[in-house]
Structures are given as C-alpha cells and as structure tokens.
C-alpha atoms as a PDB file:
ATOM      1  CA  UNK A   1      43.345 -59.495  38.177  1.00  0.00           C
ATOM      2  CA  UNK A   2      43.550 -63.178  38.461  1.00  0.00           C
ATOM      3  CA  UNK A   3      47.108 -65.220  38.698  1.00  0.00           C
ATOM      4  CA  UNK A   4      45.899 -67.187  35.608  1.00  0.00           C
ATOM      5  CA  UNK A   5      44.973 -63.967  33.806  1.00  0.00           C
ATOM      6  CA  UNK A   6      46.043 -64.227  29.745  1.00  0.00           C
ATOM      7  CA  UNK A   7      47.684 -67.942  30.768  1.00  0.00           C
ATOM      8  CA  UNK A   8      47.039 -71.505  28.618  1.00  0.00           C
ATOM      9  CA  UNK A   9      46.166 -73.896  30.342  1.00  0.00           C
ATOM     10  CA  UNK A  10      46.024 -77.829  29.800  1.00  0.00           C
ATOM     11  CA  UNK A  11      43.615 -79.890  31.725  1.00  0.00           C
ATOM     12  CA  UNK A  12      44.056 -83.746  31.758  1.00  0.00           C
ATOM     13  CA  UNK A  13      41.417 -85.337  34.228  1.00  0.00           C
ATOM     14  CA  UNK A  14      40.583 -88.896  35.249  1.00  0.00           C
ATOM     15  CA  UNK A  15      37.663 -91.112  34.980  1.00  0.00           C
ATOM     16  CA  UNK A  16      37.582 -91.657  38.472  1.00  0.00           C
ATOM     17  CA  UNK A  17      38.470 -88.845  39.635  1.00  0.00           C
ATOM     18  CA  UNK A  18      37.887 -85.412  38.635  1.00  0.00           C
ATOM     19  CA  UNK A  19      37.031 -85.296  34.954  1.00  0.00           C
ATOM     20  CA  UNK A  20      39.109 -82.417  32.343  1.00  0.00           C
ATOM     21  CA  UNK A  21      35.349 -80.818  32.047  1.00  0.00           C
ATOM     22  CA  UNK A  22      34.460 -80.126  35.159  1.00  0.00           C
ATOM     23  CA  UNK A  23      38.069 -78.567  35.945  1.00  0.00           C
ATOM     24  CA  UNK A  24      37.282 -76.726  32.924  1.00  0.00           C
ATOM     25  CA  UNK A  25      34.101 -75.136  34.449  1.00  0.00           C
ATOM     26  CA  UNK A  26      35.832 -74.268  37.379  1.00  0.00           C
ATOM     27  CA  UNK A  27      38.310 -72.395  35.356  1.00  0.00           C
ATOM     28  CA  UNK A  28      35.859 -70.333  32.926  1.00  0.00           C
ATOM     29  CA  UNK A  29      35.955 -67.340  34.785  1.00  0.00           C
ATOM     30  CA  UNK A  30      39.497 -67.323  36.095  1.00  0.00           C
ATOM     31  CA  UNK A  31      40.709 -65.355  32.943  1.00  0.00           C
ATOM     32  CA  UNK A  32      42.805 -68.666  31.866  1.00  0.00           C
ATOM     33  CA  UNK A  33      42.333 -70.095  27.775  1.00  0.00           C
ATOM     34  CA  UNK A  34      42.217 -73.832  28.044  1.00  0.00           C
ATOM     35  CA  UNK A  35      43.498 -75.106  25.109  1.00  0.00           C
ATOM     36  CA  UNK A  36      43.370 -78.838  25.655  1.00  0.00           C
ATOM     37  CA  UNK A  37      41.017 -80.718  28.096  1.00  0.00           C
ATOM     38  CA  UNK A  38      40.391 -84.501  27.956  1.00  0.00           C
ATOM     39  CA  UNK A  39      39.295 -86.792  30.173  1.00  0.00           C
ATOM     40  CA  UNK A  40      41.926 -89.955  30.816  1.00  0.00           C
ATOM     41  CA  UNK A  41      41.667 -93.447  32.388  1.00  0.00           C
ATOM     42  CA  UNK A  42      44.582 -94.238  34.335  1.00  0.00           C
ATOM     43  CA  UNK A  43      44.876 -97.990  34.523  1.00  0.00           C
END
C-alpha cells in the first residue's frame, strides 16, 4: 500500500525544469489519480 494510494493529485511543472508529464509518469504506478497536469513557464 502506497502513501498516495486512492489520493488526487495536481501536478504543475516548469518548462525548465521538470515538466507536469514526466512527474506524471513517475506517479502512474504509485496508486495516485492525477487530475490536472500542465506544464508552466515561470517568467
């Protein structure tokens, strides 16, 4: 059982950094839904 087991989650990455889809892969099989994931750029 996974501590984000049946949570929501809401990804907001940046273009320089770490973009929302590849936190979203890293998520998949962590039992978490993410419900919103975009990518930002912080200016």
């Amino acid at each position: 059982m996974s501590m984000y087991d049946g949570k929501k989650v809401i990804i907001i990455g940046d273009r320089d950094g770490i973009p929302g889809p590849a936190m979203e892969e890293c998520l998949k099989n962590t039992g978490a839904e993410v419900v919103f994931s975009a990518t930002e750029c912080f200016v």
